[in-house]
N, C-alpha and C. Protein backbone atom coordinates (compact mmCIF):
# COMPACT_ATOMS: atom_id res chain seq x y z
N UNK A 1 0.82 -1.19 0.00
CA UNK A 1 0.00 0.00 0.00
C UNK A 1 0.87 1.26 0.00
N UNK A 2 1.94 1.21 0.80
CA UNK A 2 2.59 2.38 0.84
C UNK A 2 3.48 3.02 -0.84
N UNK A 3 3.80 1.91 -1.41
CA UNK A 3 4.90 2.56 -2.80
C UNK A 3 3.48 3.10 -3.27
N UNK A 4 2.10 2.32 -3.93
CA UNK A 4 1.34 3.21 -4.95
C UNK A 4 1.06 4.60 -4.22
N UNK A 5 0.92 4.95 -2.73
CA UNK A 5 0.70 6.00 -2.16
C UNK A 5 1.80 7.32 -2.72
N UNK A 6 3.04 6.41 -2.56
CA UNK A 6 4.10 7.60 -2.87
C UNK A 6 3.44 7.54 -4.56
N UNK A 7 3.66 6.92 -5.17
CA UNK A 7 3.69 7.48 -6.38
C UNK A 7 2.25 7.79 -6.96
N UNK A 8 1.51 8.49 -6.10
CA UNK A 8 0.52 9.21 -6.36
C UNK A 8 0.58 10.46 -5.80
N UNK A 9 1.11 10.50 -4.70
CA UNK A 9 1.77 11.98 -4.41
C UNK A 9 2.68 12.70 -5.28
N UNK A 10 3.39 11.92 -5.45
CA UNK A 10 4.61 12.47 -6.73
C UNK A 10 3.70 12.59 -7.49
N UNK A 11 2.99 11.76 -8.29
CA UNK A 11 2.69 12.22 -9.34
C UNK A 11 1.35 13.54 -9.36
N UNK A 12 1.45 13.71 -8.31
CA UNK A 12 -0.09 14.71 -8.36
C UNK A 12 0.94 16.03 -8.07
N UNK A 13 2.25 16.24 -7.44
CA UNK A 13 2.89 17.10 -7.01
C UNK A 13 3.65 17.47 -8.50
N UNK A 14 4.05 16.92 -9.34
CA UNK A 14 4.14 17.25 -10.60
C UNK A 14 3.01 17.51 -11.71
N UNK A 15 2.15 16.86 -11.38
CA UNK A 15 0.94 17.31 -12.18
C UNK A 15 0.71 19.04 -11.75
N UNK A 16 0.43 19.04 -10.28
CA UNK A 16 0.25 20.63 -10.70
C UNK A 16 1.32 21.38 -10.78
N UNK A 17 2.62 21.09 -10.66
CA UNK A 17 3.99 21.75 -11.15
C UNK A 17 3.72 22.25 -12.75
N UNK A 18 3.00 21.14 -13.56
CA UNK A 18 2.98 21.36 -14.76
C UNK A 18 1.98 22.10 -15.50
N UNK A 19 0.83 21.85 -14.81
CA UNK A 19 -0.34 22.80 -14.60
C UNK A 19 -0.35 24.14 -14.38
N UNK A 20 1.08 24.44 -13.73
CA UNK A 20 0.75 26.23 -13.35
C UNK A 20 0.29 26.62 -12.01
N UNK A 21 -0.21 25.08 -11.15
CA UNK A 21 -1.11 25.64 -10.36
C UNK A 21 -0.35 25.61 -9.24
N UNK A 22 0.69 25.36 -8.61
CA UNK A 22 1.66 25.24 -8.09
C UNK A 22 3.21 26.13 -9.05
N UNK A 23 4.12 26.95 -8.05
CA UNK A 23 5.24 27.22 -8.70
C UNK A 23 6.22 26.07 -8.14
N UNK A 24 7.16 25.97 -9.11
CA UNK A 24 8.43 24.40 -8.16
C UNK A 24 9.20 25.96 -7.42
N UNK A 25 9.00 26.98 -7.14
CA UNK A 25 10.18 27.53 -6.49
C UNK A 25 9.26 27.45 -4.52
N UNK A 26 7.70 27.47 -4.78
CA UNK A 26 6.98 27.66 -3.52
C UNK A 26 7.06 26.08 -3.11
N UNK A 27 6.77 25.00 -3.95
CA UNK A 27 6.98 23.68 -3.61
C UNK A 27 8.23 23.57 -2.94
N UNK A 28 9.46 23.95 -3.45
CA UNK A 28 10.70 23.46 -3.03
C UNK A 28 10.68 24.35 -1.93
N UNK A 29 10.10 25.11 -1.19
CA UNK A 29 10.25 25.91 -0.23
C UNK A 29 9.33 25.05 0.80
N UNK A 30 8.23 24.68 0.29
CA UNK A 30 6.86 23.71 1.06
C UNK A 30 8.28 22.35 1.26
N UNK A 31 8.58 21.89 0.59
CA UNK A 31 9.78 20.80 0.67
C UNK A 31 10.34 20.85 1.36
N UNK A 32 11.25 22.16 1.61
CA UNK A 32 12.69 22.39 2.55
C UNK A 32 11.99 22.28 4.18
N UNK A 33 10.47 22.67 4.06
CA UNK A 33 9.91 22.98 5.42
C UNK A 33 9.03 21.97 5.84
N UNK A 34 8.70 21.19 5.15
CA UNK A 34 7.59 20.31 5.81
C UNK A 34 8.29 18.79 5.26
N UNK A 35 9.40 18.20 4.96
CA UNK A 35 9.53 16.84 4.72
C UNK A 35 9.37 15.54 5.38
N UNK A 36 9.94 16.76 7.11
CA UNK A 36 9.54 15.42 7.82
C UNK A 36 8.21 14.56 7.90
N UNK A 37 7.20 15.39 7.09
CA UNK A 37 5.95 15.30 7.25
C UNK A 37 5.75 14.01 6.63
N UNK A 38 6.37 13.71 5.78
CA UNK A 38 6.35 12.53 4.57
C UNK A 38 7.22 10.79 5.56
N UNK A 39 8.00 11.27 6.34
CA UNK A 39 8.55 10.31 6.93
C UNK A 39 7.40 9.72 8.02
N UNK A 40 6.82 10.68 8.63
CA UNK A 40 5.89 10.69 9.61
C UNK A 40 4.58 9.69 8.65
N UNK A 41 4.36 10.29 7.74
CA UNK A 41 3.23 9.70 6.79
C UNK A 41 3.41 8.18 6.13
N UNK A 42 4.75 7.65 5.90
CA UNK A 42 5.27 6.58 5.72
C UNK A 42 5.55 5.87 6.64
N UNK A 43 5.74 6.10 7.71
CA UNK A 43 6.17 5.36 9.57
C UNK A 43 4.31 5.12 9.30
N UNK A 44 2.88 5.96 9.11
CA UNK A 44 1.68 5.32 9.73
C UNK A 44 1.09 4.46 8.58
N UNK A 45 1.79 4.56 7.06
CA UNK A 45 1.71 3.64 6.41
C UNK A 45 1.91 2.14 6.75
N UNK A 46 2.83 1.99 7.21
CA UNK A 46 4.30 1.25 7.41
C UNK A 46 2.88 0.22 8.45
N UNK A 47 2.64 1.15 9.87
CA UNK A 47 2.07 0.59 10.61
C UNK A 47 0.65 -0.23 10.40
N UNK A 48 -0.29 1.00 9.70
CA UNK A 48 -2.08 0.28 9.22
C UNK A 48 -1.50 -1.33 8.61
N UNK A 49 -0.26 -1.08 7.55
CA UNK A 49 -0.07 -2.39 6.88
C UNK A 49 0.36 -3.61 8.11
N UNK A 50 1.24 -2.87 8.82
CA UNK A 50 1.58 -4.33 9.55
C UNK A 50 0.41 -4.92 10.65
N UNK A 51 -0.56 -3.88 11.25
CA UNK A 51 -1.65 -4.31 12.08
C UNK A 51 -2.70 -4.66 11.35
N UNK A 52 -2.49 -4.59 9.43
CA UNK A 52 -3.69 -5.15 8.70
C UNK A 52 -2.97 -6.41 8.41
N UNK A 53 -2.07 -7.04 8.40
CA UNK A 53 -1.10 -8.21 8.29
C UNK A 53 -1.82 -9.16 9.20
N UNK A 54 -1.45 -8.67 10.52
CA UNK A 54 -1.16 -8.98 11.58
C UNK A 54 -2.86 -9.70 12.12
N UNK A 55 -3.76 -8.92 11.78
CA UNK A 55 -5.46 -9.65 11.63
C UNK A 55 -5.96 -10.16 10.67
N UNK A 56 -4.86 -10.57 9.25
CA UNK A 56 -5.47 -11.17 8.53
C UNK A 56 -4.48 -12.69 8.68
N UNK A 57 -3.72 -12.77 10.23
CA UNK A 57 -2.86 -13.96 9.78
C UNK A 57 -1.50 -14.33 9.00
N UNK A 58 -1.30 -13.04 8.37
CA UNK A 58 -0.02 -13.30 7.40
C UNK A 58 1.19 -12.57 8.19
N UNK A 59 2.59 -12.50 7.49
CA UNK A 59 3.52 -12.08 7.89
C UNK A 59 3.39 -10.57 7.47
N UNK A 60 4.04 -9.50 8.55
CA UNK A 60 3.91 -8.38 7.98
C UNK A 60 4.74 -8.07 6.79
N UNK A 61 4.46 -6.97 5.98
CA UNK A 61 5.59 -6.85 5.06
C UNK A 61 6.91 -6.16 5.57
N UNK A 62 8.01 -6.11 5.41
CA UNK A 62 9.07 -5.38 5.97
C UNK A 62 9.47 -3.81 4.78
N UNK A 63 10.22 -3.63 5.16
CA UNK A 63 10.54 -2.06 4.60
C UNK A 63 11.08 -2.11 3.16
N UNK A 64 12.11 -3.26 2.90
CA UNK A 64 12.57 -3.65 1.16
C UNK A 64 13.76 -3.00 1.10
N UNK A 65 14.57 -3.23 0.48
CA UNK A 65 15.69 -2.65 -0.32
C UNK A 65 15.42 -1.26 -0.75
N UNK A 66 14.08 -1.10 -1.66
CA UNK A 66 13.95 -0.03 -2.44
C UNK A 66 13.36 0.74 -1.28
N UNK A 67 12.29 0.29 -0.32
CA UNK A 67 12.24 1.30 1.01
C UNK A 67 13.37 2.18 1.49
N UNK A 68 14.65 1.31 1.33
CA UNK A 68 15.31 2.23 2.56
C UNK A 68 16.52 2.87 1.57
N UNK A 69 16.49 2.60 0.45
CA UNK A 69 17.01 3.22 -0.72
C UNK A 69 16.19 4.64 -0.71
N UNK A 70 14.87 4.75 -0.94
CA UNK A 70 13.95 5.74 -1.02
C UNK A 70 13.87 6.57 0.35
N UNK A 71 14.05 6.19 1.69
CA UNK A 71 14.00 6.45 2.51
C UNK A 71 15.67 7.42 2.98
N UNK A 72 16.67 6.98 2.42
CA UNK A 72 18.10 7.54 2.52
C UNK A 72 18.07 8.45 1.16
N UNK A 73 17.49 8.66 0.04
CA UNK A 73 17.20 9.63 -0.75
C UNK A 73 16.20 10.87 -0.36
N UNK A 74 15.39 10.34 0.41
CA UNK A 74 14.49 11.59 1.28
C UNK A 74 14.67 12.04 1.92
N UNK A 75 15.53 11.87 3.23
CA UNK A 75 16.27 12.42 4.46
C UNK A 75 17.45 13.12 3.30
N UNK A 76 18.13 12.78 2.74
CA UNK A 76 19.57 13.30 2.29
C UNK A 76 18.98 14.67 1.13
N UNK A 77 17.69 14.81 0.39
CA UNK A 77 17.06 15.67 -0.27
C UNK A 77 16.42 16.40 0.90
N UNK A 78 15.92 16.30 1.45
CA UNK A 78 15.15 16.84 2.64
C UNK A 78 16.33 18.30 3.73
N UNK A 79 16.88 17.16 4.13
CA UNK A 79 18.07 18.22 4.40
C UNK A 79 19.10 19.12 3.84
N UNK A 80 18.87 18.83 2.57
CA UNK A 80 19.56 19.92 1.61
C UNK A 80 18.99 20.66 1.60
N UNK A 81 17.49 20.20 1.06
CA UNK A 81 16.61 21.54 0.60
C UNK A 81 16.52 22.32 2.12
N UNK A 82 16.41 21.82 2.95
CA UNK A 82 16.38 22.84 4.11
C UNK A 82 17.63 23.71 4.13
N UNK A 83 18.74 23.29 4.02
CA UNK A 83 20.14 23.99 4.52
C UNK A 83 20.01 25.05 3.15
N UNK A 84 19.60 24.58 2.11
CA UNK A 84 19.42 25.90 1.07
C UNK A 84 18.31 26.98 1.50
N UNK A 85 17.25 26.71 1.58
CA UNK A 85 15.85 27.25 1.94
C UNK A 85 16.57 28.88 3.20
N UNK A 86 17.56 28.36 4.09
CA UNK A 86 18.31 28.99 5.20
C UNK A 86 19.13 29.99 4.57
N UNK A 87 19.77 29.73 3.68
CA UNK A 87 20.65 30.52 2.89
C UNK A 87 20.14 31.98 2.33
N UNK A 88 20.53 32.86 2.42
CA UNK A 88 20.51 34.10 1.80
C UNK A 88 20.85 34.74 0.24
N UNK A 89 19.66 34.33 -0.23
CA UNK A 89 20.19 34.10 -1.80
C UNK A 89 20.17 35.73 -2.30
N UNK A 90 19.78 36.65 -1.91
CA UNK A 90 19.49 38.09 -2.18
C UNK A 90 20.68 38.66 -2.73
């Protein structure tokens, strides 16, 4: 449940990038400031799945290769965009 989630966010976060209806300079600013928000949102993913596992009898799923690949690309983007966002570009 959790990968189609991300890639419906992405893809709706570029849809209105491309749309106009969103600028990428206010996104990457919404980015630098709210990412942890996405880790937080993937930790209660993470969980519904393993306590929906967990009452239907099966093994939970674990995090994957590409989880924590995706997960060390988001913290390491996350904190850039913040340490830029800080910067004095004027």
């Amino acid at each position: 449940m959790t990968g189609p989630v991300i890639l419906i966010v992405i893809g709706l976060i570029f849809l209105l990038g491309n749309l106009h209806l969103i600028s990428w300079g206010k996104l990457g600013m919404w980015f630098a400031h709210y990412w942890p928000l996405l880790l937080i949102l993937w930790g209660v993913l993470k969980l519904v799945e393993h306590y929906q596992a967990k009452q239907e009898g099966v093994r939970p799923p674990g995090i994957g290769a590409g989880g924590v690949v995706l997960l060390i690309f988001l913290v390491i983007a996350g904190l850039t965009a913040s340490q830029f966002n800080r910067g004095n570009w004027n």
